[in-house]
Protein backbone atom coordinates (compact mmCIF):
# COMPACT_ATOMS: atom_id res chain seq x y z
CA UNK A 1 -25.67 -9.01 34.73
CA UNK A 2 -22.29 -7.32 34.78
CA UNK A 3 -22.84 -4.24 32.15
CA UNK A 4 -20.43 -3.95 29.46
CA UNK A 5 -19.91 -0.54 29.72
CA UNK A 6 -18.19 -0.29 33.13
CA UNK A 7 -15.14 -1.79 31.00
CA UNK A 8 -15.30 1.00 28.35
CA UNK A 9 -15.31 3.94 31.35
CA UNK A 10 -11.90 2.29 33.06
CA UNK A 11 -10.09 1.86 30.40
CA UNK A 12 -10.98 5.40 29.03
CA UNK A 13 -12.97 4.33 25.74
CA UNK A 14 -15.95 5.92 26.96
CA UNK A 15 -14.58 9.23 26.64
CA UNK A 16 -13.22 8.97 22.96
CA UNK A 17 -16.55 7.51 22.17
CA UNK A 18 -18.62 10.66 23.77
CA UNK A 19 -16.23 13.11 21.70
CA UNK A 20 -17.14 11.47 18.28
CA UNK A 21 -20.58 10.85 19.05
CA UNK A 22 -20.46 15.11 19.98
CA UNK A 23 -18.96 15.93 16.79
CA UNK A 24 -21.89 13.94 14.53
CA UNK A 25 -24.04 16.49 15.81
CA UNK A 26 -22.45 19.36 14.36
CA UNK A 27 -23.67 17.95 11.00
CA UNK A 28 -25.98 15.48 12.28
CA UNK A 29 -25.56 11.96 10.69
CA UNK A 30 -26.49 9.82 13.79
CA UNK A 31 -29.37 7.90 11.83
CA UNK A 32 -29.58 7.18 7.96
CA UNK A 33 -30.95 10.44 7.66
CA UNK A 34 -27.73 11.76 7.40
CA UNK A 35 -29.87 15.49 8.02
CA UNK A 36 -26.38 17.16 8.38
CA UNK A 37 -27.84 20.14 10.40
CA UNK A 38 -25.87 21.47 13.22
CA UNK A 39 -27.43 20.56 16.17
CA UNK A 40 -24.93 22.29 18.36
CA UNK A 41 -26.36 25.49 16.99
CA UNK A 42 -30.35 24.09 17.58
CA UNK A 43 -30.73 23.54 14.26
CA UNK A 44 -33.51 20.73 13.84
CA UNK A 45 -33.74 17.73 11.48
CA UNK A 46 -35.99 15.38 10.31
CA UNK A 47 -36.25 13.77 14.03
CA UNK A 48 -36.76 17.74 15.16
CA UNK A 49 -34.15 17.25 17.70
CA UNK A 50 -31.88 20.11 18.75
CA UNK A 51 -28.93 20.02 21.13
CA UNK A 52 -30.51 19.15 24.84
CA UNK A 53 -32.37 15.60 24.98
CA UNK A 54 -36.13 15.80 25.39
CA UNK A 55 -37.46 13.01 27.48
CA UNK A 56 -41.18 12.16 27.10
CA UNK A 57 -41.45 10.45 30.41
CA UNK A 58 -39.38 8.04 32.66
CA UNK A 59 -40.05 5.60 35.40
CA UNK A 60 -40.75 2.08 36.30
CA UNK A 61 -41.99 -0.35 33.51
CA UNK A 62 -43.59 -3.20 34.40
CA UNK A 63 -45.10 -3.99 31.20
CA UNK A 64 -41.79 -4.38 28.45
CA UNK A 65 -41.17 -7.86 27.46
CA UNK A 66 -40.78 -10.49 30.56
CA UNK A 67 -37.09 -10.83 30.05
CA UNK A 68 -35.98 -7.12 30.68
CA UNK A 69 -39.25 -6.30 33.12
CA UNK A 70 -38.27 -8.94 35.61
CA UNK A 71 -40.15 -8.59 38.49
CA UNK A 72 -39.53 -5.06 39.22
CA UNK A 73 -39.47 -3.38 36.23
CA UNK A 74 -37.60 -1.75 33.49
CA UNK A 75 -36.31 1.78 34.50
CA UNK A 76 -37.68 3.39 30.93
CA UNK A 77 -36.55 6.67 29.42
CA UNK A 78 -38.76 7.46 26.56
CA UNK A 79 -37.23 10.10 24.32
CA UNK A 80 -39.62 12.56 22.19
CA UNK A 81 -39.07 13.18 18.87
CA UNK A 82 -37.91 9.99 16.34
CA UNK A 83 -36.32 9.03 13.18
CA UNK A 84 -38.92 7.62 11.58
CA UNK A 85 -42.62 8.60 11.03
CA UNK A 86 -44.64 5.52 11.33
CA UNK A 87 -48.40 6.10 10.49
CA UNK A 88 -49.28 3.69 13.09
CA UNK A 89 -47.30 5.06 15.77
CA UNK A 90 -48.23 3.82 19.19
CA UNK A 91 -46.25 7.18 20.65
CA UNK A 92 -47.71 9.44 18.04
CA UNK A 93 -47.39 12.29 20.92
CA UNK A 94 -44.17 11.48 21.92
CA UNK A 95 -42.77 10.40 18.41
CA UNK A 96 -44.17 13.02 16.59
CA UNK A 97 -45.32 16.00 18.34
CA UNK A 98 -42.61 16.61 20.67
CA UNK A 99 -44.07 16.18 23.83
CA UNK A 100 -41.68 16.20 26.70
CA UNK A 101 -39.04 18.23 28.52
CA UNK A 102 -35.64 19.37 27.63
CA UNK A 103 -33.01 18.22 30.33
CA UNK A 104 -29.71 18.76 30.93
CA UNK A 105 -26.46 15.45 30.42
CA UNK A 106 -26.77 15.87 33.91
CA UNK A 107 -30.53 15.71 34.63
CA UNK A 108 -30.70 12.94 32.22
CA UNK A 109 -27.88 11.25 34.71
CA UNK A 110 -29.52 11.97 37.88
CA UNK A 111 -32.59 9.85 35.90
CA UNK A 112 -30.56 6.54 35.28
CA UNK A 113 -29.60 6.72 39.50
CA UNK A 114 -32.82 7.66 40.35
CA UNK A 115 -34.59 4.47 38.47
CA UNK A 116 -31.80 2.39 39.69
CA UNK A 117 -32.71 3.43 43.17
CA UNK A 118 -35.93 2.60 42.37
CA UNK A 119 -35.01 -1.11 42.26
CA UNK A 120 -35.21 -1.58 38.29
CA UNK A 121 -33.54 -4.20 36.45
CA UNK A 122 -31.81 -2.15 34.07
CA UNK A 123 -31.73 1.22 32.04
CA UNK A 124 -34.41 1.05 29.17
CA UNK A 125 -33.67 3.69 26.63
CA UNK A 126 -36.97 4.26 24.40
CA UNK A 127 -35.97 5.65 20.84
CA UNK A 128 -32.74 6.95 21.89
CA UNK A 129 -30.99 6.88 18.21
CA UNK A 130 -31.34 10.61 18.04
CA UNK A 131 -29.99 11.38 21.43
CA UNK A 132 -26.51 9.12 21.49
CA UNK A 133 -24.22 11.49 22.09
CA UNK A 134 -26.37 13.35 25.15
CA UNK A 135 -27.33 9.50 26.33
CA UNK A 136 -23.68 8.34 26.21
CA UNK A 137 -22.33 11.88 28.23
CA UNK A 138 -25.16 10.70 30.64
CA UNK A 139 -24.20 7.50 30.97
CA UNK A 140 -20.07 8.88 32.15
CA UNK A 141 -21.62 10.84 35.11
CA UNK A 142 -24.12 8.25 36.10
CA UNK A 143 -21.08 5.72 36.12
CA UNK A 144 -19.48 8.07 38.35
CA UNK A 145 -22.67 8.63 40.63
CA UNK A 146 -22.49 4.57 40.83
CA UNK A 147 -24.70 3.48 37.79
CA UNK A 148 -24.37 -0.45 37.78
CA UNK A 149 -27.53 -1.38 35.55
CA UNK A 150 -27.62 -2.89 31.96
CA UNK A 151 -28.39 -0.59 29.43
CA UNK A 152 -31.34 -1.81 26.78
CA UNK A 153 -31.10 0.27 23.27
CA UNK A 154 -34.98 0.06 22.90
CA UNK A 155 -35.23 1.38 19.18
CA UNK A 156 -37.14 1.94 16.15
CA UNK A 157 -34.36 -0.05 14.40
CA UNK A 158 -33.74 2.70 11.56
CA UNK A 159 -30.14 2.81 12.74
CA UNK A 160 -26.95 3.56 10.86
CA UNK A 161 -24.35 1.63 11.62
CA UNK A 162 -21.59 4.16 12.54
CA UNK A 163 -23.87 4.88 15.48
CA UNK A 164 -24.65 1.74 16.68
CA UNK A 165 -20.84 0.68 16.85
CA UNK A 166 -20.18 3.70 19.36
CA UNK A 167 -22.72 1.99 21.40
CA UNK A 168 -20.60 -1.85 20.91
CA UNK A 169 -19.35 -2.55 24.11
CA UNK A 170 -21.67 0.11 26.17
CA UNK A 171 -24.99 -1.50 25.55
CA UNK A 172 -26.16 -4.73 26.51
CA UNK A 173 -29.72 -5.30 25.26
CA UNK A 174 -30.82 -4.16 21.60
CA UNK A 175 -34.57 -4.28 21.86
CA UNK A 176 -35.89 -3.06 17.91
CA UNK A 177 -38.66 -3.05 16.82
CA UNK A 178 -39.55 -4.43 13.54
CA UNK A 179 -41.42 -2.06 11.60
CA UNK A 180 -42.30 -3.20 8.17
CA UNK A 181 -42.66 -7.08 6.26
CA UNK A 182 -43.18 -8.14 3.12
CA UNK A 183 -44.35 -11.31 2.97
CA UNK A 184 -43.47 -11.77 -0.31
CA UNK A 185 -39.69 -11.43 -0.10
């Protein structure tokens, strides 16, 4: 698979996209949300993020659906913090209680190459919503460094949808999770 968003760096679209997915966090409004704290400053909202990504843990995921594990895995990012608050959270830790690391764009960068290396079948960002902007400045310097995987948007699903068109053209698998049902409606 070709990924889309080797189309978006050449042509320059990438760049205009990073810039207005910066400025949202100056009054945060990258989920529905809309928090409107300035993250730039490390004010934290609802998803307790501030201005540096926190990643959880990465590495090699056999286990993801069939279709994006392959046969040597998905090259997972899981992000701490979320926009939701699901009682029945199966990353409670991560989700909720911030467990993780901050990194730098460039760390997170160095991650994608590292898990391409690795052999992976693609990039497999775990409730990223909250961390576009740092994800998408990533995703310019690990293009640079020679990043040539597809991108999967692994995600709660509570999106809004000025966020998710930033991300039209630069990701090529949404994988959300549905949440909540009723089963009368």
């Amino acid at each position: 698979m070709y990924p889309s968003y080797l189309e978006l760096h050449r042509s320059g679209e990438l760049k205009g996209r990073i810039e207005r997915a910066q400025a949202m966090l100056a009054e945060c409004r990258l989920c529905p949300r809309e928090c409107g704290v300035d993250r730039l400053k490390g004010e934290q909202g609802f998803c307790r993020a501030g201005a540096e990504p926190i990643v959880a843990s990465w590495n090699i995921h056999p286990w993801e659906e069939p279709p994006i594990s392959g046969t040597r895995g998905s090259g997972t990012i899981f992000f701490s913090g979320c926009t939701g608050r699901c009682l029945f959270c199966q990353n409670y830790p991560i989700s909720q209680l911030g467990v993780g690391n901050a990194v730098s764009v460039q760390r997170l960068a160095e991650m994608m190459l590292e898990l391409q290396d690795r052999g992976c079948h693609n990039i497999n960002l775990v409730t990223p919503t909250h961390f576009v902007p740092q994800i998408l400045a990533a995703l310019e310097l690990a293009i640079e460094g020679g990043l040539r995987l597809p991108l999967v948007y692994n995600t709660s699903g509570y999106e809004r949808v000025e966020t998710l068109e930033l991300l039209d053209g630069v990701v090529d698998i949404y994988l959300p999770d549905a949440k909540y049902a009723d089963d009368d409606k």
